[in-house]
N, C-alpha and C. Protein backbone atom coordinates (compact mmCIF):
# COMPACT_ATOMS: atom_id res chain seq x y z
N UNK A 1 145.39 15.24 84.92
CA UNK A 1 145.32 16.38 84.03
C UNK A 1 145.92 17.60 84.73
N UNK A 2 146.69 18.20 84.01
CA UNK A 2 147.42 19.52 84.58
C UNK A 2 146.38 20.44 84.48
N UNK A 3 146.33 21.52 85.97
CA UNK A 3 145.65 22.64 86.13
C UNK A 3 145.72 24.16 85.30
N UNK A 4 145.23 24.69 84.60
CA UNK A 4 145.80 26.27 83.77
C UNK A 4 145.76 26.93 85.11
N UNK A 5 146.63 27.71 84.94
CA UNK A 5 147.29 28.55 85.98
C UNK A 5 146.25 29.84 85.25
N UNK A 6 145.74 30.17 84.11
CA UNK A 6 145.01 31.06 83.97
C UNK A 6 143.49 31.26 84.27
N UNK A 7 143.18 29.99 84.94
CA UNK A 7 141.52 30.02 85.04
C UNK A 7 141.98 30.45 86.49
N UNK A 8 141.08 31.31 86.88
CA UNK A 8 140.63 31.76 88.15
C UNK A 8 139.66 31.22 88.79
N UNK A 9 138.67 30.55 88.27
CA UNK A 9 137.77 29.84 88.78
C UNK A 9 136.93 29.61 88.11
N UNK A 10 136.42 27.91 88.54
CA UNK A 10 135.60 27.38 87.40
C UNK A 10 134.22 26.79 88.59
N UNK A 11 133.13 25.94 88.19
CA UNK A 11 131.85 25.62 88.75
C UNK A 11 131.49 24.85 87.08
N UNK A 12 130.62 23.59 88.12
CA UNK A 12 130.13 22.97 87.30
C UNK A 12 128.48 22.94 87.25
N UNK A 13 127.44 23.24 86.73
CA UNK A 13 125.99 23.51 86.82
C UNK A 13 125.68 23.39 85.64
N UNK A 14 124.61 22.63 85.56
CA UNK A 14 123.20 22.31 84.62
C UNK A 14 123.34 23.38 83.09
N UNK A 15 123.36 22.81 81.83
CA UNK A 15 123.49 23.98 81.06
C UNK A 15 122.42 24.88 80.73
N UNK A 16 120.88 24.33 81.72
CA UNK A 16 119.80 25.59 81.56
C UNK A 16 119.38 24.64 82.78
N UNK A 17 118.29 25.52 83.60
CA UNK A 17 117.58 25.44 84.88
C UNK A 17 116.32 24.14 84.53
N UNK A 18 116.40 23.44 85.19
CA UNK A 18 115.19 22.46 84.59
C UNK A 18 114.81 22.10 86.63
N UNK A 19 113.64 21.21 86.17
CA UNK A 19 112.50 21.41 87.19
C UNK A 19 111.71 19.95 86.36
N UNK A 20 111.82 19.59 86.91
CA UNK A 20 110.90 17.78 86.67
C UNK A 20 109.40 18.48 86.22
N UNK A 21 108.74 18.16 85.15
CA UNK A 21 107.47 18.27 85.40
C UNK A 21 106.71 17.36 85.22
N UNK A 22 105.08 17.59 85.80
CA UNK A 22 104.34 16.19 86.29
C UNK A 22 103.69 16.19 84.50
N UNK A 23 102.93 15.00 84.46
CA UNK A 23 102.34 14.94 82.97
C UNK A 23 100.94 16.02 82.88
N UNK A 24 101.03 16.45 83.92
CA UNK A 24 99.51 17.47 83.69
C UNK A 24 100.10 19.02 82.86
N UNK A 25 101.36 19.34 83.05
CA UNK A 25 102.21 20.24 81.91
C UNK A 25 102.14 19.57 80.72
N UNK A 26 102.02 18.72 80.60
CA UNK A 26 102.16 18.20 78.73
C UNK A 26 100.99 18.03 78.71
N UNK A 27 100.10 17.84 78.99
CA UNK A 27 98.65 17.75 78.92
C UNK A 27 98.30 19.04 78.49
N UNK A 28 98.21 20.14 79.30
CA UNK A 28 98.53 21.59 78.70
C UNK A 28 98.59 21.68 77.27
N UNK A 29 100.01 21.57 77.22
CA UNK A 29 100.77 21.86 75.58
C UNK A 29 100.01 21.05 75.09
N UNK A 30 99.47 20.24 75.16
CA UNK A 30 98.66 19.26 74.10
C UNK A 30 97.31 19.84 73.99
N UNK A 31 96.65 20.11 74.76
CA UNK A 31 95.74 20.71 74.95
C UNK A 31 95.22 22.12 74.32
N UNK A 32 96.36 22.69 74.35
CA UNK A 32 96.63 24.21 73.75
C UNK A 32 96.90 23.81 72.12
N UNK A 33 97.57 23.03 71.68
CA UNK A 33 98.18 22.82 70.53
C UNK A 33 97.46 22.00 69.75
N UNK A 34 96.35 21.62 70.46
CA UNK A 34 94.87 21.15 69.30
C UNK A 34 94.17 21.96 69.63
N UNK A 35 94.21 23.00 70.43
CA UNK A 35 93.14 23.77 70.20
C UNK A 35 93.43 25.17 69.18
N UNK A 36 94.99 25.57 69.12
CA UNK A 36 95.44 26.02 67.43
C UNK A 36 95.29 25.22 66.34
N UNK A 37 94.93 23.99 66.11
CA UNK A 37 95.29 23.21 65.25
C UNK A 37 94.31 23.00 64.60
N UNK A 38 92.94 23.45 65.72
CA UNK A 38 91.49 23.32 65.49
C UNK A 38 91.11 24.29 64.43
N UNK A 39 91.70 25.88 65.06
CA UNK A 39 91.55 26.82 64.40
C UNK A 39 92.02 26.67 63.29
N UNK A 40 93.09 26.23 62.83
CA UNK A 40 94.17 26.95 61.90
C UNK A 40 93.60 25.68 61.00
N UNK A 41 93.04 24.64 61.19
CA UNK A 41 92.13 23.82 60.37
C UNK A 41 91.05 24.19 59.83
N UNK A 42 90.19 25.03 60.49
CA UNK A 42 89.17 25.28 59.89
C UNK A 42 89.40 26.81 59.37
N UNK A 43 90.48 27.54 59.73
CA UNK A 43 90.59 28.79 58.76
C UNK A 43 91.25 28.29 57.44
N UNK A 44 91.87 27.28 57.54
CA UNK A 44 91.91 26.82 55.87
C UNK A 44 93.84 26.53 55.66
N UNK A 45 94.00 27.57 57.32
CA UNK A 45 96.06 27.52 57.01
C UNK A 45 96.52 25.87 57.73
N UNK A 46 96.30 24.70 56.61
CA UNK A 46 96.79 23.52 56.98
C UNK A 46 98.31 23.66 57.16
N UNK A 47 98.77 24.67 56.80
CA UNK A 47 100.68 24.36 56.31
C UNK A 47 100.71 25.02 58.34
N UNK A 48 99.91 25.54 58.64
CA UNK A 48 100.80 26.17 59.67
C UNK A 48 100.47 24.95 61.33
N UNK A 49 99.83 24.03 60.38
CA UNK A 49 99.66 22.45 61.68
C UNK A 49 101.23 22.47 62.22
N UNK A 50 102.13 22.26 61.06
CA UNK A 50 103.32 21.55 61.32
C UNK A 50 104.36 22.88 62.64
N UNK A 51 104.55 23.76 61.90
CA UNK A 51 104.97 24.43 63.07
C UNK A 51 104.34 24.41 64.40
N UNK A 52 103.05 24.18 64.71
CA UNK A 52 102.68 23.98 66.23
C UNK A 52 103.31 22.86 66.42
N UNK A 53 102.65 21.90 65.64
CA UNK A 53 103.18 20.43 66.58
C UNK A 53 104.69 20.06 66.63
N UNK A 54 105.73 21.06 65.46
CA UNK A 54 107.17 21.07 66.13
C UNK A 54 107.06 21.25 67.38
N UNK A 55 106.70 23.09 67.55
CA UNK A 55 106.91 23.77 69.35
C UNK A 55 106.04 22.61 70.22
N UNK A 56 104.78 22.00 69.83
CA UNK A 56 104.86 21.19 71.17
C UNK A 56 105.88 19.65 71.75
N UNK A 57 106.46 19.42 70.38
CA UNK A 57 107.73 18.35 70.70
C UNK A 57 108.84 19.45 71.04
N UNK A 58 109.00 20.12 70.77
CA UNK A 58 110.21 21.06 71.55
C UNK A 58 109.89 21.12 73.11
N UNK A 59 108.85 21.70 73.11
CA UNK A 59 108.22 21.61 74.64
C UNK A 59 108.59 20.43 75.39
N UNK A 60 108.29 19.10 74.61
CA UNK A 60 108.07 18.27 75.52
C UNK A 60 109.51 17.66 75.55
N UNK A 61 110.14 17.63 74.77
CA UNK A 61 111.73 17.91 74.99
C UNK A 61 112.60 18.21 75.71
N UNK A 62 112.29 19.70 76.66
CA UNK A 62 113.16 20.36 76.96
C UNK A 62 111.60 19.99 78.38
N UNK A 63 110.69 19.41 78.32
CA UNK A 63 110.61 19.04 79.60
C UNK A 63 111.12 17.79 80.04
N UNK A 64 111.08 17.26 79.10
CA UNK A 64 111.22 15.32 79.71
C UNK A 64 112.72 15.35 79.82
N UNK A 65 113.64 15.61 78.92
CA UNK A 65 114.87 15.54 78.95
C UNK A 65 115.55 16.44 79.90
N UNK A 66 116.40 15.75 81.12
CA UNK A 66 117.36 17.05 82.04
C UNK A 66 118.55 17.32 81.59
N UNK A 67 118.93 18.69 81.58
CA UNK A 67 120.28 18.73 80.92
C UNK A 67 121.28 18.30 81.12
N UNK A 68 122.49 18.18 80.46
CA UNK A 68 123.78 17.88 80.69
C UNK A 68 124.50 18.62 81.87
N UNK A 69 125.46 18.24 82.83
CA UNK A 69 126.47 19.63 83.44
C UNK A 69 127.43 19.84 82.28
N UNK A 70 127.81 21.15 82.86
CA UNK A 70 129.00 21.82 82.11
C UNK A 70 129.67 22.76 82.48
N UNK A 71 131.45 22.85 82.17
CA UNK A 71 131.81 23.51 82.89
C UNK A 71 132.17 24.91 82.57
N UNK A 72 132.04 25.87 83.07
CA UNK A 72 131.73 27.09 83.29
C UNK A 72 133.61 27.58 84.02
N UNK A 73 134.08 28.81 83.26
CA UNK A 73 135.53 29.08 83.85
C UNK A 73 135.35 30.68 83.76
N UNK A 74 136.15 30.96 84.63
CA UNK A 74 136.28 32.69 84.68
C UNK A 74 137.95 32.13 84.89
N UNK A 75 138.64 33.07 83.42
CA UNK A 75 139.85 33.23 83.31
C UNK A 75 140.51 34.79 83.39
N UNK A 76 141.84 34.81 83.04
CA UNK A 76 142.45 35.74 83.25
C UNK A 76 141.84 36.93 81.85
N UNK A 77 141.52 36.19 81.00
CA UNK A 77 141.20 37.13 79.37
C UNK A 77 139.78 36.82 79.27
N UNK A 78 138.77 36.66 80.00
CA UNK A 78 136.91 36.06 79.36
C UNK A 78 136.62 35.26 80.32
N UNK A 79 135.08 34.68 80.23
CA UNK A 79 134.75 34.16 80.41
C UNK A 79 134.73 32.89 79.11
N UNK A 80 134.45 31.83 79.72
CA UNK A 80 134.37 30.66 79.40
C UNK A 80 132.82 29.97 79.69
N UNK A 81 131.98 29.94 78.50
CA UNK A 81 130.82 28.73 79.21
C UNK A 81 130.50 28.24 78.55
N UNK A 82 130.18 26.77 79.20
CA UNK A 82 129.72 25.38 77.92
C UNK A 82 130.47 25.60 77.30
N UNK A 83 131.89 26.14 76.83
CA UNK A 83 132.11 25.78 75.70
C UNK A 83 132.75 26.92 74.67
N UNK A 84 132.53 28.17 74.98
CA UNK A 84 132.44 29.62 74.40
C UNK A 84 133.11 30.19 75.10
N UNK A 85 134.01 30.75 74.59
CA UNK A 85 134.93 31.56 75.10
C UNK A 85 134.69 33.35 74.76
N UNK A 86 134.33 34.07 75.87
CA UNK A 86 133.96 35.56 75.85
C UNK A 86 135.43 36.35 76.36
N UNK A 87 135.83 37.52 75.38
CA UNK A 87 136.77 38.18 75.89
C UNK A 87 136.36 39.48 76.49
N UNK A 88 136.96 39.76 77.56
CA UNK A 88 136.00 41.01 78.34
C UNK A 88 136.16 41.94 77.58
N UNK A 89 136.81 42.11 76.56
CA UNK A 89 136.19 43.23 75.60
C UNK A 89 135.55 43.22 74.91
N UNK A 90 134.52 42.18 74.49
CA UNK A 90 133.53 42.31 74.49
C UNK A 90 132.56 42.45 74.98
N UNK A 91 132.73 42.29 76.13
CA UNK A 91 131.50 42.27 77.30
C UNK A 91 131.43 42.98 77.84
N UNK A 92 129.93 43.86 78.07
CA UNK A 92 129.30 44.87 78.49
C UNK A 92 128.91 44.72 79.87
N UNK A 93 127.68 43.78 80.22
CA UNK A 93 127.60 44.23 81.91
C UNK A 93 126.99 42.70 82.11
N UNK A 94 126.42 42.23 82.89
CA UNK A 94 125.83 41.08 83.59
C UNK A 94 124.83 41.19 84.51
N UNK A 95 123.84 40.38 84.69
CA UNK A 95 123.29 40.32 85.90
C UNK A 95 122.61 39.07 86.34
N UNK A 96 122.05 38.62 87.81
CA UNK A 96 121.55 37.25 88.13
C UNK A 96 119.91 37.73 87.48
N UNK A 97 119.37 36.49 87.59
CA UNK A 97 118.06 36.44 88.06
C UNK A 97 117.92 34.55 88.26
N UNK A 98 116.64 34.38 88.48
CA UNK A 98 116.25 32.92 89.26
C UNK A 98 115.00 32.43 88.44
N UNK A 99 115.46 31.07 88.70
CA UNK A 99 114.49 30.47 87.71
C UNK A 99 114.41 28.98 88.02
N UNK A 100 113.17 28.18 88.37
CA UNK A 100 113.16 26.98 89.24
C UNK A 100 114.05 26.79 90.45
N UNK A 101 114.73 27.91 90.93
CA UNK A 101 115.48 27.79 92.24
C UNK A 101 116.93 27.54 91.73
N UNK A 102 117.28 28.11 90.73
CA UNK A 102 118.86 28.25 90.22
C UNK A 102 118.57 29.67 89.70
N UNK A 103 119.88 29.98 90.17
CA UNK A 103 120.36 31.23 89.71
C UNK A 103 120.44 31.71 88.56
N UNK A 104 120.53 32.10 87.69
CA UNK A 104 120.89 32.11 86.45
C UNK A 104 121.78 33.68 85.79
N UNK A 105 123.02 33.51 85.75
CA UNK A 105 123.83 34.75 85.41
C UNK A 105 123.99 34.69 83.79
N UNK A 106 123.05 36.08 83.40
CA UNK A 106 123.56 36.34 81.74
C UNK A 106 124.13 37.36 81.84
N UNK A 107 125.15 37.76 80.75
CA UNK A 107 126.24 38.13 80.19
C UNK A 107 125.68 39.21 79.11
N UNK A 108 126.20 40.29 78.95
CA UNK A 108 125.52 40.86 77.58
C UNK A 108 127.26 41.48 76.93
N UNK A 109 126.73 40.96 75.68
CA UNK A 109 128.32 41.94 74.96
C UNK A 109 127.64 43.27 74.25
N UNK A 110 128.89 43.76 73.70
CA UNK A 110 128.83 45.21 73.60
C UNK A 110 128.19 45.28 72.51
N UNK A 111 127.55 46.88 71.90
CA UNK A 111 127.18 46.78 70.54
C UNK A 111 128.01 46.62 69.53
N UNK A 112 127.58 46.32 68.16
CA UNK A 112 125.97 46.54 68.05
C UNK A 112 125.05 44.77 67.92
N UNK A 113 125.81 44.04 68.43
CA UNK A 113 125.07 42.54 68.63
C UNK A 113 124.45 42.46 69.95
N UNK A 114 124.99 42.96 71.38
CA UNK A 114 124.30 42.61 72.31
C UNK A 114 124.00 40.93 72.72
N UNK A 115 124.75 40.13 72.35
CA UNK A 115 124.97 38.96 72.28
C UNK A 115 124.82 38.36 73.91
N UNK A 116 123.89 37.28 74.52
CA UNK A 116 123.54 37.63 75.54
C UNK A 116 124.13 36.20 75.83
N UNK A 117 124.74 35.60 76.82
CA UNK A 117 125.59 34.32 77.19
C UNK A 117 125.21 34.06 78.37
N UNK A 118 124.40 32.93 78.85
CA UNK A 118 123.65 32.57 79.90
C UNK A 118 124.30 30.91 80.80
N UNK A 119 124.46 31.15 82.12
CA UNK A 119 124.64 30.27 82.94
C UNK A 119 124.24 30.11 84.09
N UNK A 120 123.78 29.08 84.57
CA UNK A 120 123.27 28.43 85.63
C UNK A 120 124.28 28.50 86.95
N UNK A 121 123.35 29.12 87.99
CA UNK A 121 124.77 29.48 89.32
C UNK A 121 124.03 27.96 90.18
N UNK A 122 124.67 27.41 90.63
CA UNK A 122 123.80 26.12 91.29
C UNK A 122 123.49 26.74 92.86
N UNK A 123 124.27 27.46 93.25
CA UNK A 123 124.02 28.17 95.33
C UNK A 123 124.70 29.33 95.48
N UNK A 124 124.18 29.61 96.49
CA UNK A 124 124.49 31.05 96.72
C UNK A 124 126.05 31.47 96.76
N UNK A 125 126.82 30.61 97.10
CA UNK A 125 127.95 30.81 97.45
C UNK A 125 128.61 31.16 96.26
N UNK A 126 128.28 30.20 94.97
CA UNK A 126 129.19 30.50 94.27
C UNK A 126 128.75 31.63 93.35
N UNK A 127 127.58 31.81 93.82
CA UNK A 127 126.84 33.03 93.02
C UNK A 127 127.82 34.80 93.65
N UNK A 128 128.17 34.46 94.69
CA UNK A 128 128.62 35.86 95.36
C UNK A 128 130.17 35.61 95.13
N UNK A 129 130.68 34.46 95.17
CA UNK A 129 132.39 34.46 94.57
C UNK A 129 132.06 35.22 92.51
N UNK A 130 131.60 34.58 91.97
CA UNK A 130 131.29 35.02 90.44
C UNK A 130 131.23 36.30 90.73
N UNK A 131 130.41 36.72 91.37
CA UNK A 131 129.46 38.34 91.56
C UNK A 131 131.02 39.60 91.41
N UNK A 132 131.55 38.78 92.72
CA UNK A 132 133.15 39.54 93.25
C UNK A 132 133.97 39.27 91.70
N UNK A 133 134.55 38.37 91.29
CA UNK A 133 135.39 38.32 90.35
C UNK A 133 135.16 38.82 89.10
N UNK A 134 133.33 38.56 89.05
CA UNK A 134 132.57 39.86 87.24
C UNK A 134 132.87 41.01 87.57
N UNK A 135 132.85 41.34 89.00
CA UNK A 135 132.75 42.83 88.97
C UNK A 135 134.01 43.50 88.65
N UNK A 136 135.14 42.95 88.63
CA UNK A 136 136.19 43.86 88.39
C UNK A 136 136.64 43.97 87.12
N UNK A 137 135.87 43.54 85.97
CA UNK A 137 135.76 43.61 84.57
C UNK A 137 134.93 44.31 83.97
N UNK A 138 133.43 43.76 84.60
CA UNK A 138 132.11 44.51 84.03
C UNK A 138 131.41 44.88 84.73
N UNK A 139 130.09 45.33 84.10
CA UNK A 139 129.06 46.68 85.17
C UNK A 139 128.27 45.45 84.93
N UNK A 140 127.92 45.74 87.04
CA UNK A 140 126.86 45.00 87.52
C UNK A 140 125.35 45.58 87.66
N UNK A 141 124.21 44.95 86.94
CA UNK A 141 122.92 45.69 86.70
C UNK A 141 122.31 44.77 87.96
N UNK A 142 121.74 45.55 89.38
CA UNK A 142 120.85 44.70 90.01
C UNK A 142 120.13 44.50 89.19
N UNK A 143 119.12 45.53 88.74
CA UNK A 143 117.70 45.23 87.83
C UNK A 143 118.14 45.81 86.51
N UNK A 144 117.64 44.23 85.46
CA UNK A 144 118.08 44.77 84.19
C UNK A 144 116.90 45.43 83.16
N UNK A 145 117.26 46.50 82.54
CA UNK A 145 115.91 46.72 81.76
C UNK A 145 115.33 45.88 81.14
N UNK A 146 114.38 45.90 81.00
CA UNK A 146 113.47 44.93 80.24
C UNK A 146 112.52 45.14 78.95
N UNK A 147 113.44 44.44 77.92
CA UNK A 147 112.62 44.74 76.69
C UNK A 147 111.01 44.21 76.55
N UNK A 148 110.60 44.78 75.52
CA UNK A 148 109.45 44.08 75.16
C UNK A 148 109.76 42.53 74.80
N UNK A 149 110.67 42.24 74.46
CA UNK A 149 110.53 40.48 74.76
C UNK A 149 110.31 40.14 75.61
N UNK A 150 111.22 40.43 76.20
CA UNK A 150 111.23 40.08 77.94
C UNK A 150 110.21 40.03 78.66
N UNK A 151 109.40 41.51 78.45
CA UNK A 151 108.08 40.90 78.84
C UNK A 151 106.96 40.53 78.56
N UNK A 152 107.42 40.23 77.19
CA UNK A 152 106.17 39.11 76.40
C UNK A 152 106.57 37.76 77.15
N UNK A 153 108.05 37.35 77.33
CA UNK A 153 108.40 36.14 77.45
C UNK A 153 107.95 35.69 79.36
N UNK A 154 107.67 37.22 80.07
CA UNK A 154 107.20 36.93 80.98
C UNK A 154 105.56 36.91 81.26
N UNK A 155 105.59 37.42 80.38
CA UNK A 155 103.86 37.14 80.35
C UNK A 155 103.30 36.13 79.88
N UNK A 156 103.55 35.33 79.08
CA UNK A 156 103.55 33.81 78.68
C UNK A 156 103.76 32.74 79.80
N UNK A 157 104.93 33.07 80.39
CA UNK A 157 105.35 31.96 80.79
C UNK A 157 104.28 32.20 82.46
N UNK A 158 103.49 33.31 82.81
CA UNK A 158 102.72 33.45 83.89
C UNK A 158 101.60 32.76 83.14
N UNK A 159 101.22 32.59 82.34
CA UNK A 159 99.98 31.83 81.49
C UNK A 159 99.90 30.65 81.99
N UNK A 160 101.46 29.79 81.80
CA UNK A 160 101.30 28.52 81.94
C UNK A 160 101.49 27.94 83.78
N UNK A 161 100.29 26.99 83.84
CA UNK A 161 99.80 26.41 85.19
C UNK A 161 101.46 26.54 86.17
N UNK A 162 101.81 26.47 87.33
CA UNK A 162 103.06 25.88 87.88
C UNK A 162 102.28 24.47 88.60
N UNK A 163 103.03 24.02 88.74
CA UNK A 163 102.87 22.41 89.04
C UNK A 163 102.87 22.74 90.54
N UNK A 164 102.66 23.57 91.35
CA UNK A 164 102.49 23.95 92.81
C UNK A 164 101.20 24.03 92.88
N UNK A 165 100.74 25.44 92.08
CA UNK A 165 99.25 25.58 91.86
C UNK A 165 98.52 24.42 91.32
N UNK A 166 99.26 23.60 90.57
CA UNK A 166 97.65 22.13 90.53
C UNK A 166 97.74 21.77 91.56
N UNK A 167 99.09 21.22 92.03
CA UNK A 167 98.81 20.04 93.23
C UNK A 167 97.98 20.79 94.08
N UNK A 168 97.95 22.27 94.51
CA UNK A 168 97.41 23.13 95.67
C UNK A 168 96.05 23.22 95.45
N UNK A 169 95.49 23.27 94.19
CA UNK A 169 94.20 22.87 93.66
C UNK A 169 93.05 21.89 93.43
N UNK A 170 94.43 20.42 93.33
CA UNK A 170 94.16 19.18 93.43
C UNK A 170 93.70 18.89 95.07
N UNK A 171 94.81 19.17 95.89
CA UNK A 171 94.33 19.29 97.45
C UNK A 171 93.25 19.66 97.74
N UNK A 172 92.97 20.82 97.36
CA UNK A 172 91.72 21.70 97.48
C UNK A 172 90.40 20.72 97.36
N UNK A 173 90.78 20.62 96.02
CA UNK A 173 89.48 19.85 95.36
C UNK A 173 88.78 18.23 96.59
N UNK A 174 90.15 17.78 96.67
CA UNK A 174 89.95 16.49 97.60
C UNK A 174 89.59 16.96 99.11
N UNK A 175 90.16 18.05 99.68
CA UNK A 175 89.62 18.56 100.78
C UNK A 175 87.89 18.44 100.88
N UNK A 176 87.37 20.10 99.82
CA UNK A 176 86.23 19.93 99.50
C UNK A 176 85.70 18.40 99.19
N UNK A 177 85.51 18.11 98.60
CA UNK A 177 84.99 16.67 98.60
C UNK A 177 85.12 15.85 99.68
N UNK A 178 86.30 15.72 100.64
CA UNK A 178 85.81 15.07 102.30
C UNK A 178 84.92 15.64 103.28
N UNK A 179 85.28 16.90 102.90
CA UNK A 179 83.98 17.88 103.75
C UNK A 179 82.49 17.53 103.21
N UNK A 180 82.51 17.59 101.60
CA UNK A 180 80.88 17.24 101.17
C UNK A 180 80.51 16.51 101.52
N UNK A 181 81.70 14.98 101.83
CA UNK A 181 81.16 13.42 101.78
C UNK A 181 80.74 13.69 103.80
N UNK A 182 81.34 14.02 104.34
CA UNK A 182 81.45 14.24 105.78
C UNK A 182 79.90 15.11 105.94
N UNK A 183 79.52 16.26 105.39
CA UNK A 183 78.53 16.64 105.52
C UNK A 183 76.97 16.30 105.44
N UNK A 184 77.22 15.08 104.23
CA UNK A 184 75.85 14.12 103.45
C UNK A 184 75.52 13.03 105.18
């Protein structure tokens, strides 16, 4: 296959950040999602069963299943990702943040959509080549403001257990218990 002389550089990474999880996360969502189901049964709203138990097959979806790669291009006119082609005139500014230990660079375009285009940096390296080549198009935000989604969507997602804290809990628990059995 012949090379475009117009891509400047391309990387191939995960099309969202995923992280294996153990079955004690779906246990959770299951857990949580009969205990709305309980409610919303006995307040009388049967129609609103079905939308939970969609979001908990979405959940368990986008846990069990790992994503596809895809390739990601910074050309001479846009960006390129998965698939979408962004022209830097539309595009407003960018910034990283991290998420299961991948990088993750979104994109924001200009008003009045604000259209936000998200990709997975896989290491540092290629996170600071991207960094150099966005910057001579668009404005780089270390810290991006943060809407009230944003931090609803971070306050949620601190709700749910990390699979560090059980196992660190699970330890715990078995510790204590050799000490009790050791002490009797």
């Amino acid at each position: 296959m012949e090379e475009n002389p117009q891509v400047i550089f391309s990387w191939k990474a995960p099309l969202r950040p995923y992280k294996k999880k153990s079955s004690t996360i779906l246990r959770f969502y299951i857990a949580v999602a009969l205990l709305l189901s309980l409610i919303m049964y006995f307040f009388g709203d049967k129609i609103l069963l079905i939308p939970i138990w969609a979001l908990v097959f979405i959940f368990y979806v986008l846990t069990i299943t790992p994503p596809p790669d895809v390739d990601n291009r910074i050309n001479a006119f846009g960006i390129e990702l998965a698939g979408v082609a962004l022209r830097w005139e539309i595009l407003s500014h960018f910034y990283f943040g991290k998420r299961f230990g991948y990088y993750t660079l979104t994109i924001v375009s200009r008003a009045p959509y604000f259209y936000h285009a998200y990709a997975v940096i896989p290491n540092e390296e290629i996170k600071k080549k991207i960094l150099s080549l966005l910057s001579q198009n668009l404005i780089y935000q270390e810290k991006p403001e943060k809407k009230f989604t944003d931090k609803a969507v971070d306050w949620l997602s601190n709700l749910i257990p990390d699979e560090e804290e059980i196992t660190h809990q699970e330890e715990l628990q078995v510790v204590s218990e050799k000490l009790r059995k050791a002490s009797l």
